[in-house]
N, C-alpha and C. Protein backbone atom coordinates (compact mmCIF):
# COMPACT_ATOMS: atom_id res chain seq x y z
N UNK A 1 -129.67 60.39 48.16
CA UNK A 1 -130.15 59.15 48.73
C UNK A 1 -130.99 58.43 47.68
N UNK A 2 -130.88 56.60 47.85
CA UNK A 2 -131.58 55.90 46.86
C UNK A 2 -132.15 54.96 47.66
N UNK A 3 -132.88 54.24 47.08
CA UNK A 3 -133.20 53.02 47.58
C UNK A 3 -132.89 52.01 47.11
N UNK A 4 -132.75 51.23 47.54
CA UNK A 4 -131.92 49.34 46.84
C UNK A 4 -132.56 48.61 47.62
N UNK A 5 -132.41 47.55 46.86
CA UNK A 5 -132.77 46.44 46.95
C UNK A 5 -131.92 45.23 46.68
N UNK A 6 -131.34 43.97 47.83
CA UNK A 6 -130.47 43.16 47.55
C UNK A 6 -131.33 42.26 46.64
N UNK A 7 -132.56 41.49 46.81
CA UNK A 7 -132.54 40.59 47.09
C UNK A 7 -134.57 41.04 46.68
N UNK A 8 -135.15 40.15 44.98
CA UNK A 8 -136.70 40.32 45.21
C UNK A 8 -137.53 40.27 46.44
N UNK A 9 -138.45 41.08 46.73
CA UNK A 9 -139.59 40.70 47.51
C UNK A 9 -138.88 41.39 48.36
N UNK A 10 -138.13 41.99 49.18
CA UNK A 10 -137.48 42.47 50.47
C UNK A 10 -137.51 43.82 50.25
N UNK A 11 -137.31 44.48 51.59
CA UNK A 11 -137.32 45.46 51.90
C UNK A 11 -136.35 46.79 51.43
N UNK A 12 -136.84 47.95 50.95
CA UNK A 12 -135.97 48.78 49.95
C UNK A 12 -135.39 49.38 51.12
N UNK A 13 -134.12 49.49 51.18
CA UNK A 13 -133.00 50.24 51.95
C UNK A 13 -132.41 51.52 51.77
N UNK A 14 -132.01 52.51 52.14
CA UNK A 14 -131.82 53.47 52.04
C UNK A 14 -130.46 53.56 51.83
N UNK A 15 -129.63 54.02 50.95
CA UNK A 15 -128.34 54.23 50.40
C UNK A 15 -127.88 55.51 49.79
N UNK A 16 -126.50 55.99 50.39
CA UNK A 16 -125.86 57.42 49.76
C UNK A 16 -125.30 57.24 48.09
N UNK A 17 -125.59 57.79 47.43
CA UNK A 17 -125.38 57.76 46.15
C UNK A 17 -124.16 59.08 46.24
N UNK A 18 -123.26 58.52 45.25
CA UNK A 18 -121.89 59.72 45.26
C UNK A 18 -121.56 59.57 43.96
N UNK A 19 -120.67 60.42 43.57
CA UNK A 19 -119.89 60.51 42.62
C UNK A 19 -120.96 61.16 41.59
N UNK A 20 -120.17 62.10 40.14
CA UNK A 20 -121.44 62.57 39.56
C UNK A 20 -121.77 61.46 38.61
N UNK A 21 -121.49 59.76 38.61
CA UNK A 21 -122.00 59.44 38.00
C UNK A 21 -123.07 57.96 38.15
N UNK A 22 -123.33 58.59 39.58
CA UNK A 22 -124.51 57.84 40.05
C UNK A 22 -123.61 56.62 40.78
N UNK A 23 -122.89 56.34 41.84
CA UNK A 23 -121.95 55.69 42.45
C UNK A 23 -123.04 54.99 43.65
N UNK A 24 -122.94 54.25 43.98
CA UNK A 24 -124.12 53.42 45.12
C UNK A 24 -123.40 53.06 46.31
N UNK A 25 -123.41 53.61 47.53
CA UNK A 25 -122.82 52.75 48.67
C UNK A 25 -123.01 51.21 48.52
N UNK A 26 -122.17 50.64 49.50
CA UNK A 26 -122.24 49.21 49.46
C UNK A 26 -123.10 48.86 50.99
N UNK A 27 -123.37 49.70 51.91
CA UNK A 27 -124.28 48.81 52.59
C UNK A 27 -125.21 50.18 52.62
N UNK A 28 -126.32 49.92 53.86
CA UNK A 28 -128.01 50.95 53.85
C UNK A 28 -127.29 51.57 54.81
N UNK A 29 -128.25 52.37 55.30
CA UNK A 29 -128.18 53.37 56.68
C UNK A 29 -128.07 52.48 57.48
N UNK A 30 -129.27 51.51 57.56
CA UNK A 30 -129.21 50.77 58.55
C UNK A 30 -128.80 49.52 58.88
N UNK A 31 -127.58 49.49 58.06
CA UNK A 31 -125.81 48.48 58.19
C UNK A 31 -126.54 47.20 57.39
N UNK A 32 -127.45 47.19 56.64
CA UNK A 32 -127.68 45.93 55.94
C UNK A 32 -126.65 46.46 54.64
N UNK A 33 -125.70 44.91 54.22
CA UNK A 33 -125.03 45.34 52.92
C UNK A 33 -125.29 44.68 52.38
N UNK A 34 -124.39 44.52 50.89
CA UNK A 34 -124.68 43.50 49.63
C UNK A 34 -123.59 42.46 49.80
N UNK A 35 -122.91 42.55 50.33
CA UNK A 35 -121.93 41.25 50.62
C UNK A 35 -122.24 40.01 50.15
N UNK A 36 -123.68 39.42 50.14
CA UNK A 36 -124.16 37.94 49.88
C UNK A 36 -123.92 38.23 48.27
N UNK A 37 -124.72 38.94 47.78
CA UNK A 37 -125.15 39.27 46.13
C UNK A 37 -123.98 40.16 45.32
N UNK A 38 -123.54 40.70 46.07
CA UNK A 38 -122.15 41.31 45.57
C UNK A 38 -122.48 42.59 44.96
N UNK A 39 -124.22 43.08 45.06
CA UNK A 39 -124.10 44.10 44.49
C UNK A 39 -125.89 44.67 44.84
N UNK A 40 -126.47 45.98 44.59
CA UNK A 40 -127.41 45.91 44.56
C UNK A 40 -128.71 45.49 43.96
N UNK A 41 -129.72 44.83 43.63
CA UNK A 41 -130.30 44.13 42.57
C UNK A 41 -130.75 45.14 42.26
N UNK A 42 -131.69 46.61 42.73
CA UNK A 42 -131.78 47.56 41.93
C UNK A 42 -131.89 48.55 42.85
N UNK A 43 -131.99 50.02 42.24
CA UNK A 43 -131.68 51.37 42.95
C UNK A 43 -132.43 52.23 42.39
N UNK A 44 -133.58 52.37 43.38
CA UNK A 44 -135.16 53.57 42.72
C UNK A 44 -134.91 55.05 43.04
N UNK A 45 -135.57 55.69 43.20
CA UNK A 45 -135.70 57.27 43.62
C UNK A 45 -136.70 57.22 44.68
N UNK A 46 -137.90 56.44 44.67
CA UNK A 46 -138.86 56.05 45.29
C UNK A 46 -139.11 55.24 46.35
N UNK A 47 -139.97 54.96 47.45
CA UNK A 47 -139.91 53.59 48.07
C UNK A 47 -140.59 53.05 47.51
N UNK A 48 -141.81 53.16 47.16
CA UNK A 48 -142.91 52.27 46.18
C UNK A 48 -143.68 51.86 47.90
N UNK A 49 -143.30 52.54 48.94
CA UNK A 49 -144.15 51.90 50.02
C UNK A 49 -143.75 50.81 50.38
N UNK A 50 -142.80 50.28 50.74
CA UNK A 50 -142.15 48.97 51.42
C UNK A 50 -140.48 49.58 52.02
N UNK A 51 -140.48 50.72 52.22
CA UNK A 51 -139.07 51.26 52.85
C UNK A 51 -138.94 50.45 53.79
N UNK A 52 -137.71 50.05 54.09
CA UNK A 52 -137.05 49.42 55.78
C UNK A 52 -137.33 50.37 56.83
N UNK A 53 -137.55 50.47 58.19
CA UNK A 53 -138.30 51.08 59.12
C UNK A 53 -137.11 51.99 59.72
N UNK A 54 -135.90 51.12 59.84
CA UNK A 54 -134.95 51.27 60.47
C UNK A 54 -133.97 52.06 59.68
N UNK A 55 -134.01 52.03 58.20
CA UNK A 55 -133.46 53.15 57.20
C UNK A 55 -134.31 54.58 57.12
N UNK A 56 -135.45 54.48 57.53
CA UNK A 56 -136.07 55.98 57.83
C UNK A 56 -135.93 56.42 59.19
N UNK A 57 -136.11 55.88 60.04
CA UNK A 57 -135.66 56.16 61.73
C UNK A 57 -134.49 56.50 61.68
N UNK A 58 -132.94 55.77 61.15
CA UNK A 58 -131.72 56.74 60.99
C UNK A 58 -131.59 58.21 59.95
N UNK A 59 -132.15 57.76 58.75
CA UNK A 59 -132.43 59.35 57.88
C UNK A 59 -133.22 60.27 58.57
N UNK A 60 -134.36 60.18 59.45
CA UNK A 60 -134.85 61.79 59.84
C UNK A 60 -133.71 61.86 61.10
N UNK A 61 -133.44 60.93 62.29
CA UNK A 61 -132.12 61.45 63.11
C UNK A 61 -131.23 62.17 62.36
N UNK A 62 -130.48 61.83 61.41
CA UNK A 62 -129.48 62.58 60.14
C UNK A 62 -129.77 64.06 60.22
N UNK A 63 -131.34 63.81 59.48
CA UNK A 63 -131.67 65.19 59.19
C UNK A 63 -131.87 66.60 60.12
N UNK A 64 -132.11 65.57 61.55
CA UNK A 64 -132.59 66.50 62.12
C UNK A 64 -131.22 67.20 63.07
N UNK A 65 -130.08 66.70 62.73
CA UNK A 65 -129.31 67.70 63.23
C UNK A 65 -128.32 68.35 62.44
């Protein structure tokens, strides 16, 4: 899992990373995609403290079963 970001100033989204060479889903957990921007503007390890609410509320459901 990564975090992205479409779009400065907005909220970091939660995204499955695949492939072994660092591959990025195209939308979050929580169905926001890149469709407008065509791509992610960037992809942390971190939230930096501004995670989307609704991308952590679907990741611990995930986890917890």
């Amino acid at each position: 899992m990564r975090y992205a970001q479409e779009y400065g100033g907005q909220k970091l989204h939660l995204v499955y990373e695949y492939g072994d060479f660092g591959g990025i889903s195209d939308s979050a957990l929580c169905g926001r995609n890149n469709n407008k921007r065509g791509s992610w503007r960037m992809t942390i390890n971190v939230p930096l403290g501004n995670a989307c609410k609704n991308c952590l509320r679907v990741y611990e459901k995930l986890e917890r079963t």
